[in-house]
PDB file of N, CA and C in Angstrom:
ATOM      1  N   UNK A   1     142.705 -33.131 209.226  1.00  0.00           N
ATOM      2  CA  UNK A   1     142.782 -34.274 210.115  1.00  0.00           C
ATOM      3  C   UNK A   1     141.745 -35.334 209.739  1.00  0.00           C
ATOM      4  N   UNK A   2     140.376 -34.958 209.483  1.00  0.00           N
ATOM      5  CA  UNK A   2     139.389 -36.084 209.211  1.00  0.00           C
ATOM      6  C   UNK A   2     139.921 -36.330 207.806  1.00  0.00           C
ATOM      7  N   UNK A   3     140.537 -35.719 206.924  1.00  0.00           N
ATOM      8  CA  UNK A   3     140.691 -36.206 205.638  1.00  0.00           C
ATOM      9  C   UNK A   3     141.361 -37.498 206.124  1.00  0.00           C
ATOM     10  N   UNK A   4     142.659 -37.315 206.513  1.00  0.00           N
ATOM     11  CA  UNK A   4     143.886 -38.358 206.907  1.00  0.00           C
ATOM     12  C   UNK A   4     142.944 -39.834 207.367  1.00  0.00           C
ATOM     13  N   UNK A   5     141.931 -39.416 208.521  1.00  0.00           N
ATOM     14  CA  UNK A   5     141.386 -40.383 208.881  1.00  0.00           C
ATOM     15  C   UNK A   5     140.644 -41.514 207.833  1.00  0.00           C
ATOM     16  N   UNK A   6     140.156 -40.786 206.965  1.00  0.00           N
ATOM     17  CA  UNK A   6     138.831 -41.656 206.228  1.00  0.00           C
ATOM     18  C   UNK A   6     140.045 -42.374 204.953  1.00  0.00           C
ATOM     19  N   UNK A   7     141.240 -41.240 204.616  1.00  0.00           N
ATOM     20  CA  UNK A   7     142.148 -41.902 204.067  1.00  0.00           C
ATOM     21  C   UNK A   7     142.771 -43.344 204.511  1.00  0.00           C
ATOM     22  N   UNK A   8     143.111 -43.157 205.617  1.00  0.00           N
ATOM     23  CA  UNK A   8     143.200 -44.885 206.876  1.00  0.00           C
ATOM     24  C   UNK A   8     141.955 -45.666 206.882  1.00  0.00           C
ATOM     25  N   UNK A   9     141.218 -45.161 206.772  1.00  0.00           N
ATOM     26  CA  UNK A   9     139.312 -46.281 207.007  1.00  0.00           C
ATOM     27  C   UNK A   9     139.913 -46.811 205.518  1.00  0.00           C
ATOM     28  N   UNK A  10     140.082 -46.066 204.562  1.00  0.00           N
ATOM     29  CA  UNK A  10     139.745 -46.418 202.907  1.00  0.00           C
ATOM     30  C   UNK A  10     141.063 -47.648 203.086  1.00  0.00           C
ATOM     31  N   UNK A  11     142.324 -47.326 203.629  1.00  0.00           N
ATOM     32  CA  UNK A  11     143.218 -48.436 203.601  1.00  0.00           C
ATOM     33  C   UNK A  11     142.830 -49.301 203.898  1.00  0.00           C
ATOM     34  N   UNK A  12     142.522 -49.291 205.059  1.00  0.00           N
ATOM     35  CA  UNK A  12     142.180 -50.768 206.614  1.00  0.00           C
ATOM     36  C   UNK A  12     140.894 -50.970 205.281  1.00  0.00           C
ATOM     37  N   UNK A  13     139.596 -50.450 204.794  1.00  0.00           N
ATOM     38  CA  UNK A  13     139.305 -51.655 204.329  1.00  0.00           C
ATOM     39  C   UNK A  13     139.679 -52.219 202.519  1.00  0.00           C
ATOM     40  N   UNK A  14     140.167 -51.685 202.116  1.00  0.00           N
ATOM     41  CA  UNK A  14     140.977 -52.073 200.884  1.00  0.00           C
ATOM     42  C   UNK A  14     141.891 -53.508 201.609  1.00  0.00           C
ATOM     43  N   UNK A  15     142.596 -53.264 202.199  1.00  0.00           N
ATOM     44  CA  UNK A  15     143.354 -54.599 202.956  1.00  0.00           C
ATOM     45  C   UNK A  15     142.369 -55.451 203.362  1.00  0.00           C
ATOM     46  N   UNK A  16     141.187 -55.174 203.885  1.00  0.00           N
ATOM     47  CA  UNK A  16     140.268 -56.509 204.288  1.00  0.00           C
ATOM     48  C   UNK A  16     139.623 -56.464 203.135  1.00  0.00           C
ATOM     49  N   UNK A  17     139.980 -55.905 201.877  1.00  0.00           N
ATOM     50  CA  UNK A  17     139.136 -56.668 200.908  1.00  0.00           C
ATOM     51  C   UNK A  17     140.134 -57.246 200.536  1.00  0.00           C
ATOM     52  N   UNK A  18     141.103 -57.107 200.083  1.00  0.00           N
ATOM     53  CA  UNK A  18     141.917 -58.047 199.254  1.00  0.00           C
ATOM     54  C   UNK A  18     142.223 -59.248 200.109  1.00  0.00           C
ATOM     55  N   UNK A  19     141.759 -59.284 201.465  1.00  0.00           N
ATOM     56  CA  UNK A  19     141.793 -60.589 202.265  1.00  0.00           C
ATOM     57  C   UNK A  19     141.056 -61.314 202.219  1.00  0.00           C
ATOM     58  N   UNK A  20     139.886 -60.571 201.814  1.00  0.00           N
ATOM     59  CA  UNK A  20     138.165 -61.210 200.749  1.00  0.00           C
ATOM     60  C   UNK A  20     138.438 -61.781 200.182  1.00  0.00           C
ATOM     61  N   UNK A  21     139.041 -61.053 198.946  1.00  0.00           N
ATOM     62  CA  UNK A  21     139.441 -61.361 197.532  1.00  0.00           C
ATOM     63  C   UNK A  21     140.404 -62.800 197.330  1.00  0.00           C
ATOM     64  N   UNK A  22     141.654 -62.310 198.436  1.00  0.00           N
ATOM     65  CA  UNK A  22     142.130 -63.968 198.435  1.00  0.00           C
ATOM     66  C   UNK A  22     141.325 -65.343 198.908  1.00  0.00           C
ATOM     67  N   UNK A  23     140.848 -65.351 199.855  1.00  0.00           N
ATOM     68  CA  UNK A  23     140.044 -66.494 200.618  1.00  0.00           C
ATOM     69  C   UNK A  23     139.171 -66.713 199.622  1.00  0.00           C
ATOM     70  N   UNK A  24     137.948 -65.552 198.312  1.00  0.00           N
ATOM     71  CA  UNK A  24     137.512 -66.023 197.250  1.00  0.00           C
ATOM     72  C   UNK A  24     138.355 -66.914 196.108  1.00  0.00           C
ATOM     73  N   UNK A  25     139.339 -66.915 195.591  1.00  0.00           N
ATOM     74  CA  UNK A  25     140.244 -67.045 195.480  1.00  0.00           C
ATOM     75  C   UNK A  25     140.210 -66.351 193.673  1.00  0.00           C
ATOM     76  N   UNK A  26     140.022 -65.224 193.872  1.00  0.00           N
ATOM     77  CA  UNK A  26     139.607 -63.877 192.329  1.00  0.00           C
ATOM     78  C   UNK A  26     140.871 -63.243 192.850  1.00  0.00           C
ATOM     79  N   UNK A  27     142.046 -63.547 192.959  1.00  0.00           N
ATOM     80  CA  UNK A  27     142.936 -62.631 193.020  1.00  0.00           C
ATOM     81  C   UNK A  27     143.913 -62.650 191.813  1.00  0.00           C
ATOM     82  N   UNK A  28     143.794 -61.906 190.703  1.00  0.00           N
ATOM     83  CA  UNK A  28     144.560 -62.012 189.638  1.00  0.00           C
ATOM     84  C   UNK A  28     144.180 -60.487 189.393  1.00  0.00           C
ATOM     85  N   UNK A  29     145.554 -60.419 187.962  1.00  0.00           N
ATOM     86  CA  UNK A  29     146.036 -59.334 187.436  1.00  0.00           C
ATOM     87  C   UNK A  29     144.742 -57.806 186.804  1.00  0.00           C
ATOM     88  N   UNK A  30     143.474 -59.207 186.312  1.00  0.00           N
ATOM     89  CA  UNK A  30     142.321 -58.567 185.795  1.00  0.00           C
ATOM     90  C   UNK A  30     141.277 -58.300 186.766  1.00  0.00           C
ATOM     91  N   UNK A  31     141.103 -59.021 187.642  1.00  0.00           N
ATOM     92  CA  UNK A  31     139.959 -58.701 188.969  1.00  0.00           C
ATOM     93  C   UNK A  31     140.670 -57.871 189.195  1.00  0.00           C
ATOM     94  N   UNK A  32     141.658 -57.549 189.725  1.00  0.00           N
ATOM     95  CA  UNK A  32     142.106 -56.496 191.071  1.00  0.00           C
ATOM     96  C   UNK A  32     142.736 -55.209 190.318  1.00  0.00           C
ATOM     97  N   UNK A  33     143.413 -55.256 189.490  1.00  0.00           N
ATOM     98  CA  UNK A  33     144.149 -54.059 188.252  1.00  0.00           C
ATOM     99  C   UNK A  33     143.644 -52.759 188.645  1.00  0.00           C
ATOM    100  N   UNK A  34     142.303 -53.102 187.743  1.00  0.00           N
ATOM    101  CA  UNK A  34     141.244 -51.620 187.824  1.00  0.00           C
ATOM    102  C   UNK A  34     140.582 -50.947 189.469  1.00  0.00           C
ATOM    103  N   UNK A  35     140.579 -51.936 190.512  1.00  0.00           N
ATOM    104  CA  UNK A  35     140.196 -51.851 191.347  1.00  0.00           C
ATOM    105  C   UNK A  35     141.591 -50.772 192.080  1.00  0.00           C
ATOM    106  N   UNK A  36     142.188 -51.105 192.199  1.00  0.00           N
ATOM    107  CA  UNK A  36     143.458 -51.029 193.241  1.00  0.00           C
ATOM    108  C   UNK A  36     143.857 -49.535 192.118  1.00  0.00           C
ATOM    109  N   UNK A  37     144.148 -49.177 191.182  1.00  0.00           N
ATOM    110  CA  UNK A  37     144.363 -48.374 190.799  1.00  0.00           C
ATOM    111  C   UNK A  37     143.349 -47.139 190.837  1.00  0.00           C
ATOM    112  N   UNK A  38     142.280 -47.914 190.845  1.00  0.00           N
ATOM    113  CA  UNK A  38     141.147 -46.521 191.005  1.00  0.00           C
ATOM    114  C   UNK A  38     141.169 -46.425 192.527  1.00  0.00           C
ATOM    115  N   UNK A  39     141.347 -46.979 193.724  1.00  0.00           N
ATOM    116  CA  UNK A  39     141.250 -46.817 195.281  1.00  0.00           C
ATOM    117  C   UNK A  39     142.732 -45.933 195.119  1.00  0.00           C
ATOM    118  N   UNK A  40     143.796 -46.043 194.438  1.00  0.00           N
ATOM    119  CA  UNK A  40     144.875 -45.204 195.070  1.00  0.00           C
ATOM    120  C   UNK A  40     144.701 -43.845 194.479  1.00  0.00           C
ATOM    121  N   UNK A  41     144.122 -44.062 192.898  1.00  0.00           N
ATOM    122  CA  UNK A  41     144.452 -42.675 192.615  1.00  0.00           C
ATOM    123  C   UNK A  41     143.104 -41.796 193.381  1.00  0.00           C
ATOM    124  N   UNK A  42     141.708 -41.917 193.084  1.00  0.00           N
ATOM    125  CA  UNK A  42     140.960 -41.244 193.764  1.00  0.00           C
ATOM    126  C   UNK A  42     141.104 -40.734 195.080  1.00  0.00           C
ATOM    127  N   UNK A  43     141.563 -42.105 196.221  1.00  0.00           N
ATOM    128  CA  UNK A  43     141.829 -41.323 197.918  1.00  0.00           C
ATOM    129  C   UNK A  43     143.044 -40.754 197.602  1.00  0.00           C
ATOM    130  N   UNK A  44     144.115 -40.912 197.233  1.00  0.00           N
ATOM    131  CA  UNK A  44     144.721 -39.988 197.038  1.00  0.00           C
ATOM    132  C   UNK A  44     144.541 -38.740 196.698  1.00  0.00           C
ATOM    133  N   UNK A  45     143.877 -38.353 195.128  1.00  0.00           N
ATOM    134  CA  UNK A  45     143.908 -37.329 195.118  1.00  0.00           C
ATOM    135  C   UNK A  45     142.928 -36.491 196.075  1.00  0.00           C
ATOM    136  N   UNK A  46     141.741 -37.470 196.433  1.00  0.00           N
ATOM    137  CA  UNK A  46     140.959 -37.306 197.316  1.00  0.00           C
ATOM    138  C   UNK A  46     141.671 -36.228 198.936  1.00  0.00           C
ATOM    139  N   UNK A  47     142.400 -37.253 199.193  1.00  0.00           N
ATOM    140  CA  UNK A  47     143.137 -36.988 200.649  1.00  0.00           C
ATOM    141  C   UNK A  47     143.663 -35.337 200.433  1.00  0.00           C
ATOM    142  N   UNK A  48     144.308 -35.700 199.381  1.00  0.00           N
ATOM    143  CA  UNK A  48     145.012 -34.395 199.008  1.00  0.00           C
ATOM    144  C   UNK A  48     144.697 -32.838 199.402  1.00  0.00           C
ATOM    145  N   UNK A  49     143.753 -32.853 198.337  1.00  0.00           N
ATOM    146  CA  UNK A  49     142.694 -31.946 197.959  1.00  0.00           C
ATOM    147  C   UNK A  49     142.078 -31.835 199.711  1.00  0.00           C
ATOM    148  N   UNK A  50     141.367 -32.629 200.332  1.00  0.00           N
ATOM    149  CA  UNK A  50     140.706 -32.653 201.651  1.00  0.00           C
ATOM    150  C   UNK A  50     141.647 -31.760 202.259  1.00  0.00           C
ATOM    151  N   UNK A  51     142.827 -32.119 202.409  1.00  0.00           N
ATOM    152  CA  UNK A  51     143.809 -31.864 203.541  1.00  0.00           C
ATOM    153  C   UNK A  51     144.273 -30.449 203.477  1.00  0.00           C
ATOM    154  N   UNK A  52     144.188 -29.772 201.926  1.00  0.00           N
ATOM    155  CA  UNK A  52     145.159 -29.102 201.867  1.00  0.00           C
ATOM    156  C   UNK A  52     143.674 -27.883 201.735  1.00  0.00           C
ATOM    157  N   UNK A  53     142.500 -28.009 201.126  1.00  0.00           N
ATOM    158  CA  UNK A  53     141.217 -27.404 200.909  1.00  0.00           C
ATOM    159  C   UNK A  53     140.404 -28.016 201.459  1.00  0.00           C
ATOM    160  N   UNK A  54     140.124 -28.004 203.089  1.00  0.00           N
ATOM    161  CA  UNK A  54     138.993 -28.304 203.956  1.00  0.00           C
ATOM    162  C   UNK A  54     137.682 -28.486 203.469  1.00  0.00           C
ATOM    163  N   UNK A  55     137.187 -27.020 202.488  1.00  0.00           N
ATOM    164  CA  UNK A  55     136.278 -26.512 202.295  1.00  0.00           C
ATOM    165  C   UNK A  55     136.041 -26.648 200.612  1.00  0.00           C
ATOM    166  N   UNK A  56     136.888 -27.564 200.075  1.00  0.00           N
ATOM    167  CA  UNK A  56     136.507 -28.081 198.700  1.00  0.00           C
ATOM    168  C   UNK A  56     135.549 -29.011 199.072  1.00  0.00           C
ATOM    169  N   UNK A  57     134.836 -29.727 198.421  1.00  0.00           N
ATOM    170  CA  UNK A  57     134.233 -30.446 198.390  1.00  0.00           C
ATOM    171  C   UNK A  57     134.705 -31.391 197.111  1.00  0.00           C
ATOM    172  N   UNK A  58     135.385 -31.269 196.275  1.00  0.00           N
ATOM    173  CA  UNK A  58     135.413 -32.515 195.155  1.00  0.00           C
ATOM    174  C   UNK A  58     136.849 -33.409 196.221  1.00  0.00           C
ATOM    175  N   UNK A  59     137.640 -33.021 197.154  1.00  0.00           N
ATOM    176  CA  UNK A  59     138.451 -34.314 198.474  1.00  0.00           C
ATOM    177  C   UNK A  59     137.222 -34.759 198.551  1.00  0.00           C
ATOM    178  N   UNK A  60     136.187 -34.978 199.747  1.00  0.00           N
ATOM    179  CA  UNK A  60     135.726 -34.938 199.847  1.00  0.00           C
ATOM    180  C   UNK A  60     134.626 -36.092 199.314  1.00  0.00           C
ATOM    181  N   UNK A  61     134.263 -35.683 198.268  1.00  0.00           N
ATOM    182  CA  UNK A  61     133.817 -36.405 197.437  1.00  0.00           C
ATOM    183  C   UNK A  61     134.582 -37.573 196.846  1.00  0.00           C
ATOM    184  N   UNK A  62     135.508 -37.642 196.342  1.00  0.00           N
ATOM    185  CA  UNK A  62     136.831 -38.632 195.874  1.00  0.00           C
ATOM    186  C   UNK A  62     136.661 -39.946 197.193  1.00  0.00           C
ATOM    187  N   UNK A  63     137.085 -38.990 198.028  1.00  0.00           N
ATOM    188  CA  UNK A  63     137.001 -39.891 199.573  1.00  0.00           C
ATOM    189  C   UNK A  63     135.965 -40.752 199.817  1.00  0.00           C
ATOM    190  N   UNK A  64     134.955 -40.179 199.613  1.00  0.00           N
ATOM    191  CA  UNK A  64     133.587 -40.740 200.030  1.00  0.00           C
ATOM    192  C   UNK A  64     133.309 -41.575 198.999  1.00  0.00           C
ATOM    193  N   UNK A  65     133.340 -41.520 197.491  1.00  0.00           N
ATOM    194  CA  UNK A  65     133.345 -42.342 196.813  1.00  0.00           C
ATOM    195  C   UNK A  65     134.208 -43.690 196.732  1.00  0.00           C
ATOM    196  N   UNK A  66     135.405 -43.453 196.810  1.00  0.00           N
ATOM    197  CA  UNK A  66     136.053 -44.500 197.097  1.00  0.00           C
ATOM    198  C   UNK A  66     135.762 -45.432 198.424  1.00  0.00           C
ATOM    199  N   UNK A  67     135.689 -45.060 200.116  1.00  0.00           N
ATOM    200  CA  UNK A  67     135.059 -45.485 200.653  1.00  0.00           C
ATOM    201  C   UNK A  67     134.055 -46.485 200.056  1.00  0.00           C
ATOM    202  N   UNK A  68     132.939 -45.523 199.461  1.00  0.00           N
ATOM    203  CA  UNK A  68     131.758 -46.796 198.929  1.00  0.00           C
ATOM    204  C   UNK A  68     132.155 -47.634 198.282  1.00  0.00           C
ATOM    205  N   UNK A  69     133.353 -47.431 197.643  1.00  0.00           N
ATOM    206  CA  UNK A  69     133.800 -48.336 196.082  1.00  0.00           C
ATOM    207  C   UNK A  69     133.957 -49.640 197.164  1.00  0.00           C
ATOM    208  N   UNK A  70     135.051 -48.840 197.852  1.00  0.00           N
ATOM    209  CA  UNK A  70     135.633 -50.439 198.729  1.00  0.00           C
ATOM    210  C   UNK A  70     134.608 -51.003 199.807  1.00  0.00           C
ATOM    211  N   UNK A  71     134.098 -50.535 200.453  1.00  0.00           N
ATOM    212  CA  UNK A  71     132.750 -50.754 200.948  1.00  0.00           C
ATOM    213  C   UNK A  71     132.136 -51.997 200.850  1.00  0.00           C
ATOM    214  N   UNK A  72     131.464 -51.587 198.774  1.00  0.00           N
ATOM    215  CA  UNK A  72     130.557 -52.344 198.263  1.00  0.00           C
ATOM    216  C   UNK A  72     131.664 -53.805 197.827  1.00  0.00           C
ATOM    217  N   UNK A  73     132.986 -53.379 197.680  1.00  0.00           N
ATOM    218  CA  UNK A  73     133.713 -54.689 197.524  1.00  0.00           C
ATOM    219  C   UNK A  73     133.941 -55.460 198.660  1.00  0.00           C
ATOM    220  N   UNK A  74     134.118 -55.196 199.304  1.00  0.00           N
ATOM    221  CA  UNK A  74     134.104 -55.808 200.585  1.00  0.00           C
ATOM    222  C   UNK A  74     132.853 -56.537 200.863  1.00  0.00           C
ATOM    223  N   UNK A  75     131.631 -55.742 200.676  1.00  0.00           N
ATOM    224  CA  UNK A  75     130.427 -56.903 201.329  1.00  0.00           C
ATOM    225  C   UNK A  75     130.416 -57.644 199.947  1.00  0.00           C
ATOM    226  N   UNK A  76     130.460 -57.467 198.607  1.00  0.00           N
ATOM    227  CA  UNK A  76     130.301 -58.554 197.608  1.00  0.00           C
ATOM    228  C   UNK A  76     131.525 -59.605 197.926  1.00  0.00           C
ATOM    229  N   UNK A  77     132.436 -59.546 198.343  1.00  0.00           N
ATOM    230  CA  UNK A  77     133.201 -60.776 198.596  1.00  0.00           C
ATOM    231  C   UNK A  77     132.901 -61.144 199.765  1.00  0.00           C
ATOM    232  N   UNK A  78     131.916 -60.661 200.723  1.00  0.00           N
ATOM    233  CA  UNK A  78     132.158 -61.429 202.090  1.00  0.00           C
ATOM    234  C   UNK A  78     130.468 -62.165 201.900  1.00  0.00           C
ATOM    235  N   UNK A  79     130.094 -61.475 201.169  1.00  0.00           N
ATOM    236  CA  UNK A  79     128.487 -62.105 200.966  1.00  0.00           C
ATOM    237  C   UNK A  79     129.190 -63.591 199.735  1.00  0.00           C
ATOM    238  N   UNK A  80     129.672 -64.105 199.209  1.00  0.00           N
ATOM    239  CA  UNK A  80     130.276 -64.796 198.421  1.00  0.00           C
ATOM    240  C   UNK A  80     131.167 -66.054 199.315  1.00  0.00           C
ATOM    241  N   UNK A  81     131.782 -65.194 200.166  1.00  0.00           N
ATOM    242  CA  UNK A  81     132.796 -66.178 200.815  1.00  0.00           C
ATOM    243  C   UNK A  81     131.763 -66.819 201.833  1.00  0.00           C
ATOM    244  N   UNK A  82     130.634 -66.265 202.577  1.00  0.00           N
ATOM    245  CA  UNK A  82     129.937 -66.700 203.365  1.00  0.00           C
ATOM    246  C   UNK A  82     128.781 -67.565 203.119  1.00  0.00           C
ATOM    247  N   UNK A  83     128.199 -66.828 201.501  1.00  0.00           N
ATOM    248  CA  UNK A  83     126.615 -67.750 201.109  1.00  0.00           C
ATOM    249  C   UNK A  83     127.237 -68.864 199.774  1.00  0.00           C
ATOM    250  N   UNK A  84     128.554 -68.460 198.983  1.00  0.00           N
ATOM    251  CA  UNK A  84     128.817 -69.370 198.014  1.00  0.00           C
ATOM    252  C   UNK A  84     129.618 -70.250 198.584  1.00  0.00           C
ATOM    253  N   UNK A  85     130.467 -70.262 199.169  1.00  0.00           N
ATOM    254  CA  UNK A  85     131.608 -70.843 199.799  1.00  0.00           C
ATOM    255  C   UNK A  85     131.285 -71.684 200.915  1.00  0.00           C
ATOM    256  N   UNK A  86     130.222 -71.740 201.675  1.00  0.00           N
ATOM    257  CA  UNK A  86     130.073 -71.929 203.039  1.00  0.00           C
ATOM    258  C   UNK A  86     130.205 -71.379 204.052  1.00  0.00           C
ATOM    259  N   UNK A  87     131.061 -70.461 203.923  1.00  0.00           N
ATOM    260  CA  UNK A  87     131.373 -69.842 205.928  1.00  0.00           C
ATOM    261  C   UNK A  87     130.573 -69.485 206.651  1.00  0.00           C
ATOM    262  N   UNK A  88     129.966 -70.338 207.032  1.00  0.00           N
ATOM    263  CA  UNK A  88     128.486 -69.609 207.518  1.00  0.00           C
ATOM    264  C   UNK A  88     128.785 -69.211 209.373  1.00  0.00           C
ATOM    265  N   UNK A  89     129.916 -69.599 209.459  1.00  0.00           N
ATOM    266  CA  UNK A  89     130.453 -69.027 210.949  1.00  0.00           C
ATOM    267  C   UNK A  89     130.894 -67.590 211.155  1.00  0.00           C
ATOM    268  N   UNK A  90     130.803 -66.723 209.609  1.00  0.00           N
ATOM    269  CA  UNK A  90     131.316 -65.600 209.969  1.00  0.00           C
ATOM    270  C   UNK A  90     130.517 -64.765 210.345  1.00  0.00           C
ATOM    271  N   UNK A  91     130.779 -63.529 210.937  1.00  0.00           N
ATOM    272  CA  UNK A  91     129.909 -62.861 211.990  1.00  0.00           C
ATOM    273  C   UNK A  91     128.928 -62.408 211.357  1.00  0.00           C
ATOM    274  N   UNK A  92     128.888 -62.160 210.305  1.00  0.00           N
ATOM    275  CA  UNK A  92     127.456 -61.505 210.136  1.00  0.00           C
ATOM    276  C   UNK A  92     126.586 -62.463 209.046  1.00  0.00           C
ATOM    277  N   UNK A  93     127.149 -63.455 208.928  1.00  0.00           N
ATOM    278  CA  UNK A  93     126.730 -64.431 208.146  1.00  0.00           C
ATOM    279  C   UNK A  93     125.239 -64.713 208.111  1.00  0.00           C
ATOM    280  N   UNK A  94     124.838 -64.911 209.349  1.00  0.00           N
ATOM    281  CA  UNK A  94     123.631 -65.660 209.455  1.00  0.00           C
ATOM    282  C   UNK A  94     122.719 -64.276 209.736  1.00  0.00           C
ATOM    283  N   UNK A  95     122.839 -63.720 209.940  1.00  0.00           N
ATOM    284  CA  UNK A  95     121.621 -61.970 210.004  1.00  0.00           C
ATOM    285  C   UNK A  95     120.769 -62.121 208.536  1.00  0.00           C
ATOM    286  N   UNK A  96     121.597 -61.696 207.101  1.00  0.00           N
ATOM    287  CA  UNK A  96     120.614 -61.239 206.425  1.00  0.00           C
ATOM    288  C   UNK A  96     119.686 -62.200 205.448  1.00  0.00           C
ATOM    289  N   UNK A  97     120.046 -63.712 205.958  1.00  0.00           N
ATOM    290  CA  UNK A  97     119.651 -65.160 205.142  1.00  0.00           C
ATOM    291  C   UNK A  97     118.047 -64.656 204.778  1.00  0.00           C
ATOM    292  N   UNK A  98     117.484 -63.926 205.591  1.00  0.00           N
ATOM    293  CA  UNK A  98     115.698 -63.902 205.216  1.00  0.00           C
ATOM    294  C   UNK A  98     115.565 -62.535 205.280  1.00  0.00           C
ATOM    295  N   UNK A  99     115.845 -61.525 204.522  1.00  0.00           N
ATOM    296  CA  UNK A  99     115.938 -60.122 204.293  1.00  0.00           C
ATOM    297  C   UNK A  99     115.800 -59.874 202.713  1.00  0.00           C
ATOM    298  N   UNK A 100     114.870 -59.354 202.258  1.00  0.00           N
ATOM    299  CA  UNK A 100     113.965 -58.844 203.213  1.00  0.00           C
ATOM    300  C   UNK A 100     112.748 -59.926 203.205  1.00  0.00           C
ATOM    301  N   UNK A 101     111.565 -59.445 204.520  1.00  0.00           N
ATOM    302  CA  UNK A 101     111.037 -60.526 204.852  1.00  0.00           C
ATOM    303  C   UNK A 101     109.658 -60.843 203.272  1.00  0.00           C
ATOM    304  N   UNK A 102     109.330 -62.168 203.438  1.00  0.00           N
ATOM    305  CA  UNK A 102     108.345 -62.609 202.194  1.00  0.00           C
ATOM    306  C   UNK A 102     106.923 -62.292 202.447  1.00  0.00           C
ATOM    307  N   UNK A 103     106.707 -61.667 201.744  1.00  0.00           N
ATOM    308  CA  UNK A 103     104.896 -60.713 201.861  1.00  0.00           C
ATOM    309  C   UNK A 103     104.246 -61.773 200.608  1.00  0.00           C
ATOM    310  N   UNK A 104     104.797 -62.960 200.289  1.00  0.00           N
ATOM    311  CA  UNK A 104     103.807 -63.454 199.101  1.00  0.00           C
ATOM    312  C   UNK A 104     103.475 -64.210 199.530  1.00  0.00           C
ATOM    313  N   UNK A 105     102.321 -65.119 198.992  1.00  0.00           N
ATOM    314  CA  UNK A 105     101.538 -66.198 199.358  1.00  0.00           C
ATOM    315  C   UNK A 105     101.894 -67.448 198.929  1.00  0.00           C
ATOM    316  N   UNK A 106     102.421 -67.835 199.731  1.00  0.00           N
ATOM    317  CA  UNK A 106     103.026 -69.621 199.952  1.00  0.00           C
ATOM    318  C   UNK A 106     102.117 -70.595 198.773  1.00  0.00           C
ATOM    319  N   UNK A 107     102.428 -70.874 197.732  1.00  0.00           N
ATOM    320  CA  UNK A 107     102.050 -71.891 197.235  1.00  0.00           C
ATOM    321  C   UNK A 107     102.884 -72.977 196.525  1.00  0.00           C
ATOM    322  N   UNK A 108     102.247 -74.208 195.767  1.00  0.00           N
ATOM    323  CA  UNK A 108     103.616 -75.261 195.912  1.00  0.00           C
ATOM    324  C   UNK A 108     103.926 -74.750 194.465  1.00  0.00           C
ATOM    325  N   UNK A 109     103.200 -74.060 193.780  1.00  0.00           N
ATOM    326  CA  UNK A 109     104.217 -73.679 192.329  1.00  0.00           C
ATOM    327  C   UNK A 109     105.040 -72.391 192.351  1.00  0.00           C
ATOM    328  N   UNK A 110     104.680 -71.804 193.535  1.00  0.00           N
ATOM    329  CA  UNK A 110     105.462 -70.376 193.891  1.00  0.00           C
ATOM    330  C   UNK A 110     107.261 -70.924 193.980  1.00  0.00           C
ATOM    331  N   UNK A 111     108.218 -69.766 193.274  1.00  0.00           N
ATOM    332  CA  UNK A 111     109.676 -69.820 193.539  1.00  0.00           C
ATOM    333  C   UNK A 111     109.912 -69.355 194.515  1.00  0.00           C
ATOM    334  N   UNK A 112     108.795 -68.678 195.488  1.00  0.00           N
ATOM    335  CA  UNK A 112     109.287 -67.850 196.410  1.00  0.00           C
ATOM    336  C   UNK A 112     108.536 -68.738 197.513  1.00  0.00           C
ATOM    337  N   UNK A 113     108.048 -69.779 197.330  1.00  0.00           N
ATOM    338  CA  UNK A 113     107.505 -70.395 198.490  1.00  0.00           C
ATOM    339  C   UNK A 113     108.307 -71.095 199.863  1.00  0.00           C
ATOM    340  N   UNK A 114     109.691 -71.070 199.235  1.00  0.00           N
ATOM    341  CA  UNK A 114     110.601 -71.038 200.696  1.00  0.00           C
ATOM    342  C   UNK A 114     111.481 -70.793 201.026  1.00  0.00           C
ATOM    343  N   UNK A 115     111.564 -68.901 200.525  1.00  0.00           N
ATOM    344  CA  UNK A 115     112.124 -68.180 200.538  1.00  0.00           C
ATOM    345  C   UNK A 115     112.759 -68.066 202.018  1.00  0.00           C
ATOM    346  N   UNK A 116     111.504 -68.083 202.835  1.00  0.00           N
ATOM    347  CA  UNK A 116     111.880 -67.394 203.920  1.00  0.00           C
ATOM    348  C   UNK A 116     112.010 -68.915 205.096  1.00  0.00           C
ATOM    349  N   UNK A 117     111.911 -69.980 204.551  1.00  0.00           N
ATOM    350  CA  UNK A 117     111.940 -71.016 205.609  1.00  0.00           C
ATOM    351  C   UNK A 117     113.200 -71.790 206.219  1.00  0.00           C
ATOM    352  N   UNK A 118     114.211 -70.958 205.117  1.00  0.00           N
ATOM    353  CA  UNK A 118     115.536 -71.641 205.224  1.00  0.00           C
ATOM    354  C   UNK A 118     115.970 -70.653 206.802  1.00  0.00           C
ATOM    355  N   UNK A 119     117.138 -71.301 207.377  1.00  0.00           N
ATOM    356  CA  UNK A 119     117.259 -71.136 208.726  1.00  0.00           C
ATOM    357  C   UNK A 119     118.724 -71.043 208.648  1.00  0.00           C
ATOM    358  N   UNK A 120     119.695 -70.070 209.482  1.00  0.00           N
ATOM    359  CA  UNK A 120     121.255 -69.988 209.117  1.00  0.00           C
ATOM    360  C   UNK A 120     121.563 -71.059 209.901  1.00  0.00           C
ATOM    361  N   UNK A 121     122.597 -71.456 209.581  1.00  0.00           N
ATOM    362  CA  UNK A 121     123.455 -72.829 210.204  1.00  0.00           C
ATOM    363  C   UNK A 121     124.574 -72.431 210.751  1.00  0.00           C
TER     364      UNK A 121
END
């Protein structure tokens, strides 16, 4: 049963990435190819294996990896659509603008001197 589930999490966010992916507008044959083929075959075989061997651990693993795969695609296109693009209205947009916070000493030849002064909009 939890296999099935994390198999549905891995869909629902594969679909909000490729909703990323379009609004970036990287949706072609070579961005997405390798992506979309490695999310079906891994949760798949992932799911599989989970469902049918509780107590394997390489489902399991497949699952959880993929998860992260799509995960980490998901925040690289939403960190893109939000800080390259503009959207600075989307929900989590404005949280990580000054993360982490600046421990260096402010001077006018420093690159990091205003790091932390910019403010989300």
């Amino acid at each position: 049963m939890m296999a099935t589930v994390l198999g549905g999490v891995v869909l629902a966010l594969a679909a909000a990435t490729l909703t990323l992916v379009s609004l970036v507008r990287q949706m072609t044959v070579h961005h997405l190819g390798p992506g979309i083929a490695i999310v079906l075959a891994y949760a798949g075989v992932g799911v599989v294996i989970a469902r049918r061997q509780p107590r394997n651990p390489t489902g399991w693993l497949l699952i959880i990896f993929v998860l992260l795969y799509v995960l980490g695609a998901a925040a690289t296109n939403y960190a893109v659509l939000a800080y390259r693009l503009g959207y600075h209205g989307l929900p989590l947009a404005a949280g990580p603008s000054c993360w982490p916070p600046c421990r260096r000493p402010r001077s006018p030849c420093s690159p990091w001197s205003s790091c932390c002064s910019r403010t989300a909009s």
